[in-house]
N, C-alpha and C. Protein backbone atom coordinates (compact mmCIF):
# COMPACT_ATOMS: atom_id res chain seq x y z
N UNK A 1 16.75 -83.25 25.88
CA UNK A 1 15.43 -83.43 26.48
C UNK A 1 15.61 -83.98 27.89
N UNK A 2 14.87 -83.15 29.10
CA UNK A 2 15.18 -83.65 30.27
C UNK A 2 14.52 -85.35 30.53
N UNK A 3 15.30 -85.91 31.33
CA UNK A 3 14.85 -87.34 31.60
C UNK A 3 13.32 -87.13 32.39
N UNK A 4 12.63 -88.04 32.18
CA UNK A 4 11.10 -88.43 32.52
C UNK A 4 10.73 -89.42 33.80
N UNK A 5 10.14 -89.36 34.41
CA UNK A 5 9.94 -90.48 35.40
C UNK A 5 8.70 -90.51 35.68
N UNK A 6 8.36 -91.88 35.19
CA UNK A 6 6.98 -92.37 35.26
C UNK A 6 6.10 -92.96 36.48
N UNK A 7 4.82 -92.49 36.85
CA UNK A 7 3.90 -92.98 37.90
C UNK A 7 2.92 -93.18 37.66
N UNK A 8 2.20 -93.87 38.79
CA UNK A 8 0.66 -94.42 37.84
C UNK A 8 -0.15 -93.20 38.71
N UNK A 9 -1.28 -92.97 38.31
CA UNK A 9 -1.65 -92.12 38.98
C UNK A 9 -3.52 -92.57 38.86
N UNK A 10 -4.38 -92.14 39.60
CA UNK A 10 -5.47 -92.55 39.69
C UNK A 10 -6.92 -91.84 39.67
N UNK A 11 -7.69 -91.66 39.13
CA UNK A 11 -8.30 -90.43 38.84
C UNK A 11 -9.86 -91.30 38.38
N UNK A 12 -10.81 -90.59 39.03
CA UNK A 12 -11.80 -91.43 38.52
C UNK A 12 -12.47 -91.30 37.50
N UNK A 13 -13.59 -91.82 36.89
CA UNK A 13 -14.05 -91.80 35.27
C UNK A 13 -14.25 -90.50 34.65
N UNK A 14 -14.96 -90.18 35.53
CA UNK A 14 -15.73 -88.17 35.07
C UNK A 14 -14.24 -87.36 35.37
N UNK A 15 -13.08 -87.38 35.68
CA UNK A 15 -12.53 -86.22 35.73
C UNK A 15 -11.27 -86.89 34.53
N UNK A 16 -11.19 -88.15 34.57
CA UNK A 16 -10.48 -88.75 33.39
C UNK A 16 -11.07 -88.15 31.85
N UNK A 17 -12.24 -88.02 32.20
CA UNK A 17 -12.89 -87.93 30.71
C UNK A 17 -12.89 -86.37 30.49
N UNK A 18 -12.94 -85.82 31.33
CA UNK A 18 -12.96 -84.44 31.15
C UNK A 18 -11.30 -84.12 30.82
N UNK A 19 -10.39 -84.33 31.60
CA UNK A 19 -9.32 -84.49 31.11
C UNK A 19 -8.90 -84.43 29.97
N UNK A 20 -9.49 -85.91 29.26
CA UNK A 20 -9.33 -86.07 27.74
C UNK A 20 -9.58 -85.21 27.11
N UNK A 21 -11.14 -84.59 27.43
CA UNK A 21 -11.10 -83.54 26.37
C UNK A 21 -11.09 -82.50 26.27
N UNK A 22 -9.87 -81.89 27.64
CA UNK A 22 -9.31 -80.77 27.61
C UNK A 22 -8.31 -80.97 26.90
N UNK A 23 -7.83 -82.38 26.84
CA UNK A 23 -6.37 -82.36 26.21
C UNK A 23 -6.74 -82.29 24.68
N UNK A 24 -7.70 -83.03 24.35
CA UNK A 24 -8.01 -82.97 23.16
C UNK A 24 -8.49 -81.48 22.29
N UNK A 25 -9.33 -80.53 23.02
CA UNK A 25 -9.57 -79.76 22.48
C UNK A 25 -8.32 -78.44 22.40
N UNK A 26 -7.03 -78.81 23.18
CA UNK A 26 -5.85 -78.01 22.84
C UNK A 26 -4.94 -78.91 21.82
N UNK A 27 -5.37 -79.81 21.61
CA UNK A 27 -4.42 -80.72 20.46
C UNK A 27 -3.38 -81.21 21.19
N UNK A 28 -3.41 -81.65 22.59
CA UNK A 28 -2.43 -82.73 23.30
C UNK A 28 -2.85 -84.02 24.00
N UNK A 29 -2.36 -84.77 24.38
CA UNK A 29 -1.95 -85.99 24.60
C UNK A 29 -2.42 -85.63 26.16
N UNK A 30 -2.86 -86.82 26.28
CA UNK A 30 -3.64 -86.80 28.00
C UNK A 30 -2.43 -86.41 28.81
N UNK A 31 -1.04 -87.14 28.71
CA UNK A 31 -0.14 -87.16 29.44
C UNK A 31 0.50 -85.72 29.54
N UNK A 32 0.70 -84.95 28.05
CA UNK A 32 1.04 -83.74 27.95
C UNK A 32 0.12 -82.99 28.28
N UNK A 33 -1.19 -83.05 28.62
CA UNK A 33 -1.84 -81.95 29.15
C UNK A 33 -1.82 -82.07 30.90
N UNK A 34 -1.27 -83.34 31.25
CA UNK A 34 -0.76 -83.34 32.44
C UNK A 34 0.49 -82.47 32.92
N UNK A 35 1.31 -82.68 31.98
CA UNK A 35 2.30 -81.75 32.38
C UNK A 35 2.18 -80.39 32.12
N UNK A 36 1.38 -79.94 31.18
CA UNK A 36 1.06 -78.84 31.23
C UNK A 36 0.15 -77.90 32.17
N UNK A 37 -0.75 -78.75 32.60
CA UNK A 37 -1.62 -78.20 34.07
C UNK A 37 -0.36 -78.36 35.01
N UNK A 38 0.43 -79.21 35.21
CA UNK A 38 1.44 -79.32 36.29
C UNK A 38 2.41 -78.39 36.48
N UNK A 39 3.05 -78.66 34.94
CA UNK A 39 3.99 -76.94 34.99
C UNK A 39 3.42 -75.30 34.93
N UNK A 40 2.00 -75.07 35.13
CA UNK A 40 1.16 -73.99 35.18
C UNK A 40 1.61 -74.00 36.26
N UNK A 41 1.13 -74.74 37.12
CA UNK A 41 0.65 -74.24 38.77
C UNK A 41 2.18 -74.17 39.03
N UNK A 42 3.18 -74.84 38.97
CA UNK A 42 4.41 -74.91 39.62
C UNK A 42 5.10 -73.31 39.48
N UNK A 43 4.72 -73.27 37.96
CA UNK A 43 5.00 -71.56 37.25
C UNK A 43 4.40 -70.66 38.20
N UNK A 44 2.68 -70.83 38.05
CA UNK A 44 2.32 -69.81 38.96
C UNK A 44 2.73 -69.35 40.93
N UNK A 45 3.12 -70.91 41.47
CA UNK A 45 3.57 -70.73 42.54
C UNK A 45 5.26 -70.58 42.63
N UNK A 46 5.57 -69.89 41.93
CA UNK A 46 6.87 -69.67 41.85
C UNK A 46 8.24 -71.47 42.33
N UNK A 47 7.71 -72.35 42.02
CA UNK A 47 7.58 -73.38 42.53
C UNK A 47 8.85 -74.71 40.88
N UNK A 48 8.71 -73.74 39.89
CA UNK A 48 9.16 -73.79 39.02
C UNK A 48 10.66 -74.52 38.80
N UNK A 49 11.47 -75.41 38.81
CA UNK A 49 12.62 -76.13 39.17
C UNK A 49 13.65 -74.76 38.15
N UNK A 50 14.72 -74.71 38.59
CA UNK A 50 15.24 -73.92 38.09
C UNK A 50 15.72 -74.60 36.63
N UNK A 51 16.35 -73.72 35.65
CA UNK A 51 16.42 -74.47 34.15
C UNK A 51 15.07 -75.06 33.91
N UNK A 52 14.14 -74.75 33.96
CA UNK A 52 13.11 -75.72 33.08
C UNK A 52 12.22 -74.63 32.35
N UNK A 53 12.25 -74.73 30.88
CA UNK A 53 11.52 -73.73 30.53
C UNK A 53 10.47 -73.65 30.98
N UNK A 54 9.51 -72.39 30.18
CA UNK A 54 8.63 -71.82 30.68
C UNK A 54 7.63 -72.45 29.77
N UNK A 55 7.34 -72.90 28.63
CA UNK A 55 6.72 -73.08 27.71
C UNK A 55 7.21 -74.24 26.83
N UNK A 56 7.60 -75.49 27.40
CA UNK A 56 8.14 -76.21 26.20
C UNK A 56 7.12 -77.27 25.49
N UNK A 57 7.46 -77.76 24.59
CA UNK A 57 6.51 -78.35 23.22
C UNK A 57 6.10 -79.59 24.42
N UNK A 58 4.71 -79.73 24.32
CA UNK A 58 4.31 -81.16 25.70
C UNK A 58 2.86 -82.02 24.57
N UNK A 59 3.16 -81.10 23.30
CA UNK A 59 2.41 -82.05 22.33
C UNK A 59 2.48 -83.59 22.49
């Protein structure tokens, strides 16, 4: 499992909450639906770190 590095990040109430329950209504974790919007766009902009899958478990 690749190593992790943590930041605080800041986001205000209404897009926090919406957040949640995007993450919630795919069955992930606020944090994993962070990385999953994150590794979309990186995917879609060809932007993608090399070795990193395409699809990994961010449950």
């Amino acid at each position: 499992m690749p190593k992790k590095k943590a930041f605080a990040l800041r986001l205000d109430e209404q897009m926090m909450k919406a957040l949640e329950k995007w993450a919630a209504d795919e069955f992930r974790s606020t944090n994993g639906q962070l990385e999953w919007i994150i590794r979309e766009a990186l995917k879609k902009s060809g932007r993608l770190p090399k070795g990193e899958p395409d699809n990994p478990d961010t449950h």
